[in-house]
N, C-alpha and C. Protein backbone atom coordinates (compact mmCIF):
# COMPACT_ATOMS: atom_id res chain seq x y z
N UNK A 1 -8.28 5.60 -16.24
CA UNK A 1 -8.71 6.30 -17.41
C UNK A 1 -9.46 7.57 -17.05
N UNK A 2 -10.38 7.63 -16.26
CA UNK A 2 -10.57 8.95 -15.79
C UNK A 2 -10.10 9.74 -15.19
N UNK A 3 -8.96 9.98 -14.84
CA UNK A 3 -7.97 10.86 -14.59
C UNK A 3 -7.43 11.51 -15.84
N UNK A 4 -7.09 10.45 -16.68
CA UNK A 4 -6.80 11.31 -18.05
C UNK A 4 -7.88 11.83 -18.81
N UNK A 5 -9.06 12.56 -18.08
CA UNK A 5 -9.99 13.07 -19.11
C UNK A 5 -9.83 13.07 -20.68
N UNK A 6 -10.43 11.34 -20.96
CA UNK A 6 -10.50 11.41 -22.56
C UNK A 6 -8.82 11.64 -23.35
N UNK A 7 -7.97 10.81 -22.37
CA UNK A 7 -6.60 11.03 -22.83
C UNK A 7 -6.17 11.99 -23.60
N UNK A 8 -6.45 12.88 -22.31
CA UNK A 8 -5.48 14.79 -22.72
C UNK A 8 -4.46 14.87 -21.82
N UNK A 9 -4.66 13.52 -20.93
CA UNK A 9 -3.40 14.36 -19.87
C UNK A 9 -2.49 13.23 -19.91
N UNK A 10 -1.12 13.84 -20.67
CA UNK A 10 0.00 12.07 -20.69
C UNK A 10 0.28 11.73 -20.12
N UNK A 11 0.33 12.24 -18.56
CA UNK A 11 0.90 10.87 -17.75
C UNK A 11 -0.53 10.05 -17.32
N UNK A 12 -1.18 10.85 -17.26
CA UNK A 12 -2.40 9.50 -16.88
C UNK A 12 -2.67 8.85 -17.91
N UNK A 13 -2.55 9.01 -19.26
CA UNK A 13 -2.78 8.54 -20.36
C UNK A 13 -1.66 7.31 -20.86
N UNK A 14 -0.85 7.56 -20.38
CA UNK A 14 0.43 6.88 -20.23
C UNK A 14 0.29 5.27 -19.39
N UNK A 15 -0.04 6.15 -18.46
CA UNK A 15 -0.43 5.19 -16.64
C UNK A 15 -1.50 4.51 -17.30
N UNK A 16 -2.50 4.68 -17.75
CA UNK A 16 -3.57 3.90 -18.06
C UNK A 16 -3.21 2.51 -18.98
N UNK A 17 -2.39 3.17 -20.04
CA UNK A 17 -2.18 2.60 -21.19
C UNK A 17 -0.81 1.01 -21.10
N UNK A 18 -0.25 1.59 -19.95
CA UNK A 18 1.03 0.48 -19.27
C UNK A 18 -0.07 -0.56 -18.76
N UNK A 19 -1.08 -0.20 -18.12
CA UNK A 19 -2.09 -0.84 -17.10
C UNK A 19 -3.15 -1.69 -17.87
N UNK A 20 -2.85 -1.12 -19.00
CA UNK A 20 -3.95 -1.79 -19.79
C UNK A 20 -3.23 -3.15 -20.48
N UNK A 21 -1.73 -2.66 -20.93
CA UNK A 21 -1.15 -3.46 -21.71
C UNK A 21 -0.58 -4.77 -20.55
N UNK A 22 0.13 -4.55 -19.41
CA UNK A 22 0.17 -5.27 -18.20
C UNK A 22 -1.20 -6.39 -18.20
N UNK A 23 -2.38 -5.97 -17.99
CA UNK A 23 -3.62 -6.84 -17.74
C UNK A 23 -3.65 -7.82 -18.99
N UNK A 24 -3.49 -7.13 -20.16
CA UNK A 24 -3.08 -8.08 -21.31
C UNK A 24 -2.00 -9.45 -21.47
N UNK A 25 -1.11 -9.01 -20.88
CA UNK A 25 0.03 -9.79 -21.00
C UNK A 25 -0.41 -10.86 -19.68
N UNK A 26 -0.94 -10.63 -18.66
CA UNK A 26 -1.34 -10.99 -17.37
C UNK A 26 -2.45 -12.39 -17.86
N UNK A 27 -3.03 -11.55 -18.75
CA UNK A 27 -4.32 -12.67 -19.37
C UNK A 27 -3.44 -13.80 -20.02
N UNK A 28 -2.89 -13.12 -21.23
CA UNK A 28 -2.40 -14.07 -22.15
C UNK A 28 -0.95 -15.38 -21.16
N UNK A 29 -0.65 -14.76 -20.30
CA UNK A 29 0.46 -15.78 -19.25
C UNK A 29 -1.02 -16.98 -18.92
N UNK A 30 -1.92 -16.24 -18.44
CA UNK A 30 -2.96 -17.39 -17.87
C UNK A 30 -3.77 -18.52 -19.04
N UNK A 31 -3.42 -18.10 -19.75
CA UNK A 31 -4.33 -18.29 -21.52
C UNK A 31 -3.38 -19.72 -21.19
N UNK A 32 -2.12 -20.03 -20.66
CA UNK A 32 -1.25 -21.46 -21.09
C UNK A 32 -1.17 -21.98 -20.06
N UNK A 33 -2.55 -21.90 -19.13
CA UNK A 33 -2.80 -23.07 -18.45
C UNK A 33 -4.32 -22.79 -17.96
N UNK A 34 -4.96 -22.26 -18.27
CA UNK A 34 -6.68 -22.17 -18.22
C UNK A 34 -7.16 -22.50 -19.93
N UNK A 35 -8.42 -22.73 -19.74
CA UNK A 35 -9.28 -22.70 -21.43
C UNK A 35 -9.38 -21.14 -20.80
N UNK A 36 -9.91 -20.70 -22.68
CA UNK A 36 -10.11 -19.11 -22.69
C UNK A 36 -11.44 -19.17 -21.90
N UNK A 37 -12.41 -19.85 -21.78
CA UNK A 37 -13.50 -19.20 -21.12
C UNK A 37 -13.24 -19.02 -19.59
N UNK A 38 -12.62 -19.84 -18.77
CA UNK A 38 -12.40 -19.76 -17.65
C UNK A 38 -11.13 -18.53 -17.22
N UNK A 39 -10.70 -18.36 -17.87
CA UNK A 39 -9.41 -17.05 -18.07
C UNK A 39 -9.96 -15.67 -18.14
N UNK A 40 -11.13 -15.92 -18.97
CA UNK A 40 -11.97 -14.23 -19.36
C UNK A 40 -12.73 -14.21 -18.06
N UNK A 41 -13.36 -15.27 -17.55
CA UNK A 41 -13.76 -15.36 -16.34
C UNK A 41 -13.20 -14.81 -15.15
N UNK A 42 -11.72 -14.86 -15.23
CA UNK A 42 -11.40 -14.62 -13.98
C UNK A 42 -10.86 -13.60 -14.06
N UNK A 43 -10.60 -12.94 -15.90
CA UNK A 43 -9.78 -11.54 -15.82
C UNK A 43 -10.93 -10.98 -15.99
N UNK A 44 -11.91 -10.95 -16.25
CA UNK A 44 -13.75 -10.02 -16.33
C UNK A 44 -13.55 -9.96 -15.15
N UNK A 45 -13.83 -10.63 -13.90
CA UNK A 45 -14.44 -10.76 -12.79
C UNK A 45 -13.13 -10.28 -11.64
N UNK A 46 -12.15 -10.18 -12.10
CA UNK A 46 -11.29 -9.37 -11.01
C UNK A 46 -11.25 -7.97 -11.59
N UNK A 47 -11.40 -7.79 -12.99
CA UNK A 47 -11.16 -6.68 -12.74
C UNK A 47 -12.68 -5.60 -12.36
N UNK A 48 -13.95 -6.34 -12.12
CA UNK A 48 -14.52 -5.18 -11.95
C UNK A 48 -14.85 -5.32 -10.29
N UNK A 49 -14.29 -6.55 -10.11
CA UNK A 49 -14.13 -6.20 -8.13
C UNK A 49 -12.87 -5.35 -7.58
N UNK A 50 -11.97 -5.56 -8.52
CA UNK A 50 -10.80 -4.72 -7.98
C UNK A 50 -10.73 -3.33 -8.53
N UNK A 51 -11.39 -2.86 -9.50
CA UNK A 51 -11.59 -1.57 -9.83
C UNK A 51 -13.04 -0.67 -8.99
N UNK A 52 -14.05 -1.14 -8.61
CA UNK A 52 -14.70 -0.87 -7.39
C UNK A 52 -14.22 -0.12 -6.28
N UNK A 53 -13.57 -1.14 -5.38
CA UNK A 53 -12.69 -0.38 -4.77
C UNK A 53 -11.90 0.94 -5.06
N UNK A 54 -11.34 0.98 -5.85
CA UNK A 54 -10.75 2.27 -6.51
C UNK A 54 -11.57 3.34 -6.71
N UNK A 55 -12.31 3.62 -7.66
CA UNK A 55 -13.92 4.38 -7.42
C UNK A 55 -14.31 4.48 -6.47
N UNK A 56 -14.55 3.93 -5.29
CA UNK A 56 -14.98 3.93 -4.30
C UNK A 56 -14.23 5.50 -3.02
N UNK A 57 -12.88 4.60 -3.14
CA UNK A 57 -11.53 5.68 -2.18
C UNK A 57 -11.70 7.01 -2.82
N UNK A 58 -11.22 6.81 -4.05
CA UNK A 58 -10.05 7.88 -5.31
C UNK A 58 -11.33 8.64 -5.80
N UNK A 59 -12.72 8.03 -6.40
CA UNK A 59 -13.46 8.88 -6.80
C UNK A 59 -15.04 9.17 -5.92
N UNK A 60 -14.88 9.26 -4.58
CA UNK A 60 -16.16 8.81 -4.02
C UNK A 60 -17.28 8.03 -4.53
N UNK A 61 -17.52 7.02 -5.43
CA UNK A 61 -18.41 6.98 -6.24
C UNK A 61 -18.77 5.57 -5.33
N UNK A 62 -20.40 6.20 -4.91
CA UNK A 62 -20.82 4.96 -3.75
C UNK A 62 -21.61 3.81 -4.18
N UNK A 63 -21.20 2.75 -3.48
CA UNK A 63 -22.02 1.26 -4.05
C UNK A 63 -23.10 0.86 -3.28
N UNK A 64 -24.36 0.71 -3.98
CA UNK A 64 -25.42 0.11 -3.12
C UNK A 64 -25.46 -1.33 -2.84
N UNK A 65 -25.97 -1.36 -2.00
CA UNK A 65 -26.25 -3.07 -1.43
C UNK A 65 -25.90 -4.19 -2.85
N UNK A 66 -26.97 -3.52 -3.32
CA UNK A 66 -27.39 -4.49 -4.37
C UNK A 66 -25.77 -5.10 -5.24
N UNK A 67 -25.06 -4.08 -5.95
CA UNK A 67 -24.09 -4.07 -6.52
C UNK A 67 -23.11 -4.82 -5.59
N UNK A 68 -22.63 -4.73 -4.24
CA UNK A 68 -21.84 -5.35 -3.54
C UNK A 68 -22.15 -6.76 -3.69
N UNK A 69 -23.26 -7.37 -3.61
CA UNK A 69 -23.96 -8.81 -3.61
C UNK A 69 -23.59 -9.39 -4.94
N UNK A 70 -23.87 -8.44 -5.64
CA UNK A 70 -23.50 -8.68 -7.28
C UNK A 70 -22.09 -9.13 -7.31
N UNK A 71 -21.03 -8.21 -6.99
CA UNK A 71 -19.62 -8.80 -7.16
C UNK A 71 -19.41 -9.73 -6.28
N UNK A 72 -20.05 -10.66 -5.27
CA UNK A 72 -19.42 -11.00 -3.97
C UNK A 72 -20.32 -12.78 -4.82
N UNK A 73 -21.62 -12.55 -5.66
CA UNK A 73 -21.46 -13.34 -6.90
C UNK A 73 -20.96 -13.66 -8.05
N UNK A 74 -20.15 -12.70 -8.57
CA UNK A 74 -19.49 -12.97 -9.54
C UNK A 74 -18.36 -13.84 -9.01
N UNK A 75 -17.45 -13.24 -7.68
CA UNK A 75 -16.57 -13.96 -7.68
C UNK A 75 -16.85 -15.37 -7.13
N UNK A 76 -18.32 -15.91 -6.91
CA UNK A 76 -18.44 -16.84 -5.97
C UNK A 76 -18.67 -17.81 -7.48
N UNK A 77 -19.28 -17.59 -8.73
CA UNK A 77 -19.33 -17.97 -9.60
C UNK A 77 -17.77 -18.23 -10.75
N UNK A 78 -17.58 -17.77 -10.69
CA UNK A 78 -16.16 -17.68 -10.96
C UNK A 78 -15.22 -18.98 -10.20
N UNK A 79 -15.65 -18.74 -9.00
CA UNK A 79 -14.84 -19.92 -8.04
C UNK A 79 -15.20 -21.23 -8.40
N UNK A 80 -16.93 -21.48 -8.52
CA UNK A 80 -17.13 -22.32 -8.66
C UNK A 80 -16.91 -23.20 -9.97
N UNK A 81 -17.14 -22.19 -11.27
CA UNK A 81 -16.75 -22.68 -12.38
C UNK A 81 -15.18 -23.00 -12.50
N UNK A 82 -13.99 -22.16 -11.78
CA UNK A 82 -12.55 -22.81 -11.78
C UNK A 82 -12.81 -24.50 -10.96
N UNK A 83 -13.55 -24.55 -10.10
CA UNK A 83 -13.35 -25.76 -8.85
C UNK A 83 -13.99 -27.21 -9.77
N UNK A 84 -15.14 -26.72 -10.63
CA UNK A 84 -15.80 -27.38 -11.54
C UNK A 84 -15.24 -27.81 -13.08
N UNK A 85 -14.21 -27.44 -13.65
CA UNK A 85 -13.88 -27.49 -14.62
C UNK A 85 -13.35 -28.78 -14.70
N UNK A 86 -13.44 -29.24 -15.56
CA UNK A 86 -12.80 -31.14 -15.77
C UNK A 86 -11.14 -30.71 -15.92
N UNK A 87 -10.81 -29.60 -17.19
CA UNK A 87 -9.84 -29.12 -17.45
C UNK A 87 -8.88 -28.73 -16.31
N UNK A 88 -9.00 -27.92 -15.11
CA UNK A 88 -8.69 -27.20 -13.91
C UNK A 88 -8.22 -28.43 -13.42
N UNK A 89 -8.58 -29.33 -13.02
CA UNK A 89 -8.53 -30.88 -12.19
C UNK A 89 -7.53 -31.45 -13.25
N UNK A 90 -7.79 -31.83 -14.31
CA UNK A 90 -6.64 -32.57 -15.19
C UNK A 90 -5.42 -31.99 -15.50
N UNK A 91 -4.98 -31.00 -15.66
CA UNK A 91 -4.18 -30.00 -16.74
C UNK A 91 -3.42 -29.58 -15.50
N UNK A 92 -1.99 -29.87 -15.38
CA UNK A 92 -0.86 -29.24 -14.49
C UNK A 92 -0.50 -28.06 -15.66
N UNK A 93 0.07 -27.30 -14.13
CA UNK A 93 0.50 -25.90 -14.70
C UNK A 93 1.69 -26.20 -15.85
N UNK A 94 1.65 -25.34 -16.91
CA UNK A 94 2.72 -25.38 -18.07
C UNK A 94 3.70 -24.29 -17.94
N UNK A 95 4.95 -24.92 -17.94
CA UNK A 95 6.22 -24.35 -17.73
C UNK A 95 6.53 -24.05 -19.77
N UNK A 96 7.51 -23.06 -19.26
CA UNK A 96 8.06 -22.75 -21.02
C UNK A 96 8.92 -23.43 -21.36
N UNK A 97 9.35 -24.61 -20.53
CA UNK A 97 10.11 -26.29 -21.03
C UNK A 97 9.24 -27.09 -21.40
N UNK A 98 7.85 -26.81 -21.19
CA UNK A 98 7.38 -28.31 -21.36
C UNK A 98 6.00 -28.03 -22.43
């Protein structure tokens, strides 16, 4: 999204907007075999470790200590609430036959 300054420029505006709708569809595939809280969990929490990185390369934009610890908890929380879930343990993956 910041490449398309405030979506003036269409192909980044474009690019953003595929990327946005992709992560959507990405969620809602996971929505039919996670509960929604554990799903927002893991689509919240990847996307602001995997967009980091990006900022980081593409826009120099530097991370302090603190913030690295932060995501390196989110995802450790995240893990633990998937490993913890009664649901996660009971519930086999759902096919579009069954």
């Amino acid at each position: 999204m910041k490449l398309s300054e405030g979506f003036t420029k269409p192909v980044f505006t474009v690019s953003s907007l595929f990327w946005y709708g992709a992560s959507f569809c990405f969620l809602s595939m996971t929505l039919k075999s996670l509960p929604v809280g554990a799903a927002y969990a893991v689509w919240s929490g990847l996307g602001i470790v995997l967009t980091s990185p990006v900022g980081y390369f593409l826009f120099a934009q530097k991370r302090p200590v603190a913030s690295i610890v932060d995501m390196v908890m989110i995802v450790a929380g995240v893990g633990v609430m998937l490993l913890s879930s009664a649901h996660w343990k009971r519930t086999p993956l759902r096919t579009p036959n069954n």
